[in-house]
Protein backbone atom coordinates (compact mmCIF):
# COMPACT_ATOMS: atom_id res chain seq x y z
CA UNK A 1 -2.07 19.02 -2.88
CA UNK A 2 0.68 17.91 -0.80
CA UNK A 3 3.58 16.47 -2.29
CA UNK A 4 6.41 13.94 -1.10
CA UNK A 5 9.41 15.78 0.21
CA UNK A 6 12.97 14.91 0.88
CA UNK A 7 14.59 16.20 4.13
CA UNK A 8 18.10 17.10 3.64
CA UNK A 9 21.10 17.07 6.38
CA UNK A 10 21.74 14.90 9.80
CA UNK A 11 19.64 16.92 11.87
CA UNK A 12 16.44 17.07 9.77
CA UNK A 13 16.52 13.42 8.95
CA UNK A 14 17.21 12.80 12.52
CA UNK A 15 15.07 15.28 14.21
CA UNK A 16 12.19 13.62 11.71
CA UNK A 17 12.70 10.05 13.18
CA UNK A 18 12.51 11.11 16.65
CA UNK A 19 9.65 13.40 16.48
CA UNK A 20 7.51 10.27 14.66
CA UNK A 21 7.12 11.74 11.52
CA UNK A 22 6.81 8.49 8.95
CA UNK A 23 9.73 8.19 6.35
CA UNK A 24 9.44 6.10 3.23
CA UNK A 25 13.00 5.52 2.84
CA UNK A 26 16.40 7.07 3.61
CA UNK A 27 19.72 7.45 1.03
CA UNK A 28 22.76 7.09 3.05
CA UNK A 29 25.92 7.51 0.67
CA UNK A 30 27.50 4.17 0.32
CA UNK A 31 30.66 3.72 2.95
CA UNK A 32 29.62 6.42 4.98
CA UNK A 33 29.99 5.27 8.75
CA UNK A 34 30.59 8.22 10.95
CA UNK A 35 28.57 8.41 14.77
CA UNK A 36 25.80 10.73 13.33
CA UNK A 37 25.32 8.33 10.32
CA UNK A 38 25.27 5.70 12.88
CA UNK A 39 23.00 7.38 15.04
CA UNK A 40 20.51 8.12 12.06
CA UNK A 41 20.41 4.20 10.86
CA UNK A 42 19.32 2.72 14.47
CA UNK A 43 16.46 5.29 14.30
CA UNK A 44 15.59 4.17 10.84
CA UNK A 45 16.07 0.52 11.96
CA UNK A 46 13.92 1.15 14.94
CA UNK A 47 10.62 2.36 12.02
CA UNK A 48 12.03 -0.37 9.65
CA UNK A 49 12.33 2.05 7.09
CA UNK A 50 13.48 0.95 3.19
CA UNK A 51 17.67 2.12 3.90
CA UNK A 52 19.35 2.60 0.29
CA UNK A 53 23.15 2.98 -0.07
CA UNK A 54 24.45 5.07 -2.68
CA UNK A 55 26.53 6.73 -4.62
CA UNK A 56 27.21 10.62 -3.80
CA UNK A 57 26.22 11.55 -7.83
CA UNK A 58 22.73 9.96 -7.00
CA UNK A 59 22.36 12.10 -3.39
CA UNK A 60 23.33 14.99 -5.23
CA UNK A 61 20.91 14.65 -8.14
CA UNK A 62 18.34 14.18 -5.68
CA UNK A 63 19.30 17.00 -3.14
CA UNK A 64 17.66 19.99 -4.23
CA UNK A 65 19.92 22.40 -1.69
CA UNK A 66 23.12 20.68 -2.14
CA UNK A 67 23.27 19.95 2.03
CA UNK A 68 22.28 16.97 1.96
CA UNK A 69 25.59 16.20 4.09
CA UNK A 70 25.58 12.46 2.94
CA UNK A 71 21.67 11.89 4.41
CA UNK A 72 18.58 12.25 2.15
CA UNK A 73 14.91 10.98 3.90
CA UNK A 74 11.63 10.87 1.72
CA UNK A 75 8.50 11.79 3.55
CA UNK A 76 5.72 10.60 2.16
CA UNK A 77 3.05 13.38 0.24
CA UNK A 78 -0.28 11.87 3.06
CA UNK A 79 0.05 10.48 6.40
CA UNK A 80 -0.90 6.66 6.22
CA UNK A 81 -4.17 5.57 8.65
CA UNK A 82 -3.66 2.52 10.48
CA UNK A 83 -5.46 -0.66 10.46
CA UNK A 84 -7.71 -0.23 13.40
CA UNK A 85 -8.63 2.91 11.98
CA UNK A 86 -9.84 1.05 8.91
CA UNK A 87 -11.61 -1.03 10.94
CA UNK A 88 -13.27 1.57 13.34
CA UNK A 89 -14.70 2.98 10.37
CA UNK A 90 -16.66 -0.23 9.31
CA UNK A 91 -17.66 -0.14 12.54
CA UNK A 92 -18.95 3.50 12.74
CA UNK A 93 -20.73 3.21 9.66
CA UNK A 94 -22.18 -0.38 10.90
CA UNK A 95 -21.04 -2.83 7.84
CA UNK A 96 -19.10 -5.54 7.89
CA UNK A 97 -15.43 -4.79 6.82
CA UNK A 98 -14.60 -4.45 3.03
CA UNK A 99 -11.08 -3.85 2.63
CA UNK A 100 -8.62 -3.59 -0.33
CA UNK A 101 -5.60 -5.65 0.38
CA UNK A 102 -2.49 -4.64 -2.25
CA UNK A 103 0.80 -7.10 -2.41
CA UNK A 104 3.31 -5.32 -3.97
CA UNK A 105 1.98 -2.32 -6.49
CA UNK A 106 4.09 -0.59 -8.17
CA UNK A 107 2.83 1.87 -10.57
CA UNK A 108 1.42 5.23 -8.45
CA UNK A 109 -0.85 5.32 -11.21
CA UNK A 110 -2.01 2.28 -10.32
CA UNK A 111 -2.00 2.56 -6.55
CA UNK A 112 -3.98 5.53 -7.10
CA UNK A 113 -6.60 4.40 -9.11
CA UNK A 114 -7.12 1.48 -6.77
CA UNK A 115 -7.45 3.86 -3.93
CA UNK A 116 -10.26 5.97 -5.57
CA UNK A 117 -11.77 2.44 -6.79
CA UNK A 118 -11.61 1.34 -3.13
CA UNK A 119 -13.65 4.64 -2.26
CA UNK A 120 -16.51 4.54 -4.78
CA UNK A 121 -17.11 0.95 -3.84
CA UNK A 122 -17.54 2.08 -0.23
CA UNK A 123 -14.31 0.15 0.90
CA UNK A 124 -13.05 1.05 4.45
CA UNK A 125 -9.65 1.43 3.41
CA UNK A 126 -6.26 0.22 1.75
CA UNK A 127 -3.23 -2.17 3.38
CA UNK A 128 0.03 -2.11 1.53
CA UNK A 129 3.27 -3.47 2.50
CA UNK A 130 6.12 -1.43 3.65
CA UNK A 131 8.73 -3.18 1.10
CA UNK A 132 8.50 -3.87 -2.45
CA UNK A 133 5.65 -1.41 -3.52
CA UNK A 134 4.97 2.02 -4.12
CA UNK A 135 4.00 4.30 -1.53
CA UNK A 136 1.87 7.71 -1.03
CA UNK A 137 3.46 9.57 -3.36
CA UNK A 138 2.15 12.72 -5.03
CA UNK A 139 1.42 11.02 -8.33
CA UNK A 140 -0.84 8.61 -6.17
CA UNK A 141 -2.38 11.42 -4.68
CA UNK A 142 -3.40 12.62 -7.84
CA UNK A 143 -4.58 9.65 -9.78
CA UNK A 144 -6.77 8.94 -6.84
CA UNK A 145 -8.55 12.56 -7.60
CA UNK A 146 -9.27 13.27 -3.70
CA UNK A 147 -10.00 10.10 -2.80
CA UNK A 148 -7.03 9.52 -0.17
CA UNK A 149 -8.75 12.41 1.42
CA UNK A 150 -11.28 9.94 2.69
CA UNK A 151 -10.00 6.58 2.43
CA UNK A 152 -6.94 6.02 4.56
CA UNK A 153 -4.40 3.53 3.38
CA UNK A 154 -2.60 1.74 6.18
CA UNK A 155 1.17 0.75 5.53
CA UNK A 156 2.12 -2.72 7.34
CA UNK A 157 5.95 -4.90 7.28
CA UNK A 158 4.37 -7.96 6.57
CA UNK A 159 1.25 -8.23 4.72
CA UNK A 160 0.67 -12.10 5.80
CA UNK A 161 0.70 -10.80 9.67
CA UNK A 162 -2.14 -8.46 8.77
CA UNK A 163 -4.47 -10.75 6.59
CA UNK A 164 -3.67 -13.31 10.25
CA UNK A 165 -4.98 -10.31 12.35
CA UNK A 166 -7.73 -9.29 10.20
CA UNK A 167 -9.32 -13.41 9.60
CA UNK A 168 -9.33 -12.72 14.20
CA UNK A 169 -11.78 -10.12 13.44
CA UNK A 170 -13.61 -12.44 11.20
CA UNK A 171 -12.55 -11.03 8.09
CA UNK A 172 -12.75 -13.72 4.46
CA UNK A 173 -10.11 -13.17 1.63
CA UNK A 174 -9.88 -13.02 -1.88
CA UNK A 175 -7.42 -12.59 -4.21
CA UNK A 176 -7.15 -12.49 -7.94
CA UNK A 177 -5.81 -15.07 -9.87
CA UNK A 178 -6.31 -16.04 -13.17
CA UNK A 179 -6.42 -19.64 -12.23
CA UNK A 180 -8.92 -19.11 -9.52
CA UNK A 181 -13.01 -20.22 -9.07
CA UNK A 182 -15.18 -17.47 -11.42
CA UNK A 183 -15.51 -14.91 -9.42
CA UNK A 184 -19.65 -14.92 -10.01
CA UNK A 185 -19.84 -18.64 -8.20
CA UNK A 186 -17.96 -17.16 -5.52
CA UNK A 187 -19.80 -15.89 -2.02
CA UNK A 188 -18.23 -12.59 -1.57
CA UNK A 189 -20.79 -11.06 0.87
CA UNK A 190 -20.25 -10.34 4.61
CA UNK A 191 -16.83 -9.26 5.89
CA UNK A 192 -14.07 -9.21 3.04
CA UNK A 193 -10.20 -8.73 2.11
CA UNK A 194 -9.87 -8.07 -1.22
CA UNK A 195 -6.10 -9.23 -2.39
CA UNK A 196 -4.58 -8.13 -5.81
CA UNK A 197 -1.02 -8.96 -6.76
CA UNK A 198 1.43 -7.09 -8.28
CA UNK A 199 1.70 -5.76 -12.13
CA UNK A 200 3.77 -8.14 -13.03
CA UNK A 201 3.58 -11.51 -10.53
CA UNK A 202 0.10 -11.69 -9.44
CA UNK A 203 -0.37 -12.60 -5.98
CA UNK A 204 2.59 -13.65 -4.03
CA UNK A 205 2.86 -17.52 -3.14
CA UNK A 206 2.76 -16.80 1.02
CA UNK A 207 -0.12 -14.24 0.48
CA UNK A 208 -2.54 -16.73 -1.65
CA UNK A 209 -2.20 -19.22 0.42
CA UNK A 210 -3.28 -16.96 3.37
CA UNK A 211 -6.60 -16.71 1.34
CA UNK A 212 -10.07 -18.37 1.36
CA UNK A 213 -10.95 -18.09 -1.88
CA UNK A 214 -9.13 -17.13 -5.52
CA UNK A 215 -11.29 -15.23 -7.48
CA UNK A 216 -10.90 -15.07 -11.74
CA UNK A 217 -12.74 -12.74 -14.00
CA UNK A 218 -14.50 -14.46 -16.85
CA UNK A 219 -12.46 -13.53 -20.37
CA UNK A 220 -12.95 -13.99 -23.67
CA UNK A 221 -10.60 -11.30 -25.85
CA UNK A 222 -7.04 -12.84 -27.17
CA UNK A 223 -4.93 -11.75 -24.09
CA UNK A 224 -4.57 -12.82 -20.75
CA UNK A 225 -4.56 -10.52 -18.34
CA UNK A 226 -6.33 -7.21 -17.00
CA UNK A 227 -4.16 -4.16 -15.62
CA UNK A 228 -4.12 -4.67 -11.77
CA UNK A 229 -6.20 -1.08 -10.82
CA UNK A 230 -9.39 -2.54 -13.82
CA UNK A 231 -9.02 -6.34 -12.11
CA UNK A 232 -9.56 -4.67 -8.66
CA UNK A 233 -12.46 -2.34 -10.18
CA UNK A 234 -14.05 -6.07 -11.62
CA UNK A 235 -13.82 -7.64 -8.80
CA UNK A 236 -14.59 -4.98 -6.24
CA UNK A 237 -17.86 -3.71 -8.03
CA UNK A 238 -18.72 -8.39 -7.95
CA UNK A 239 -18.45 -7.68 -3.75
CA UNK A 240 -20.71 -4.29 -3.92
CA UNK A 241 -23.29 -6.44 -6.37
CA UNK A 242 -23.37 -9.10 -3.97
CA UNK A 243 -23.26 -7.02 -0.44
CA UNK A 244 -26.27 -5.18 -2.02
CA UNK A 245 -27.88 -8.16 -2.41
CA UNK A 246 -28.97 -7.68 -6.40
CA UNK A 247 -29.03 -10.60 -8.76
């Protein structure tokens, strides 16, 4: 099981950004302007990578050699896939594209249950955004129980840009929202983005309106809501009813 790992000191963190290798986000201590530092931030800039300023008791409760030299860089524990790789798969497989769209997540235990959700349901991947949302970390890696083995999650800045890319490859979207259509008089078949919001917020505002359709499970219990990673199991096992064709 790989695991997320920081990389301590200036020439680690920088030799990481220049060889390609994808950070998650850096931890500069706050005030801390010298050429290397400087050096360092225009590489991060250049990945758009999640920069946090602080304090030097939080980089040395997180440095586990005590080097960290004012620079701390968290690698993620798997290597994202890319969208085209997503894509390629649907296409090696011949089936139209089913892919999990995720705006802001922010439990790992729910980000990995989505993942190995996203898998069962023969999904050809996972988009997440770069800010604002958990990324691959160990715990992920685990509560997807070996599914990020086979389904690659693609990281992407702007989640709007992709779900514009992805409709030019003839892709329909969905996204859950208790105030949308019931999901069962909804067509879900053919190629499909499936959007779910975050734990808290739902779908974002910019993001919905990117969709086709907004999808709502039927309820009847005495609260209101479903935890995100058992709305995306509902709704992804509606598509895999209807792709199959079964009444």
């Amino acid at each position: 099981m790989s695991e997320e790992k920081f990389l301590e000191g200036r020439n680690a963190v920088l030799e990481a950004f220049r060889s390609g290798k994808t950070i998650d986000k850096l931890y500069i201590l706050n005030g801390c302007k010298d050429g290397p530092i400087q050096t360092i931030l225009r590489e991060a800039k250049k990945q758009d990578t999640i920069i946090n300023y602080v304090a030097k008791e939080r980089l040395d409760q997180l440095s586990q050699t005590g080097h960290h030299q004012g620079v701390l860089a968290l690698a993620p524990a798997y290597a994202y896939g890319s969208v085209e790789e997503i894509l390629k798969r649907a296409r090696d497989k011949g089936e139209p594209p089913f892919i999990f769209l995720l705006d802001g997540i922010e439990d790992p235990h729910n980000l990995g249950a989505i993942i190995r959700t996203a898998n069962l349901a023969g999904a050809h991947g996972v988009i997440i955004p770069k800010h604002r949302a958990v990324g691959l970390t160990a715990t992920v890696a685990r509560t997807s129980a070996g599914a990020l083995n086979y389904t690659p999650v693609a990281k992407v800045t702007n989640l709007a840009s992709a779900i514009q890319q992805l409709k030019k490859e003839g892709l329909w979207f969905v996204c859950a929202d208790m105030a949308g259509e019931s999901m069962y008089r909804l067509n879900l078949t053919g190629p499909i983005g499936l959007v779910i919001g975050n734990e808290g917020d739902g779908v974002g505002k910019l993001i919905k309106e990117k969709c086709d359709m907004t999808a709502s499970i039927p309820m009847k219990g005495d609260i209101d809501s479903l935890n995100a990673s058992v709305a995306a199991g509902v709704l992804a096992y509606e598509i895999v009813r209807q792709r199959l064709g079964k009444p």
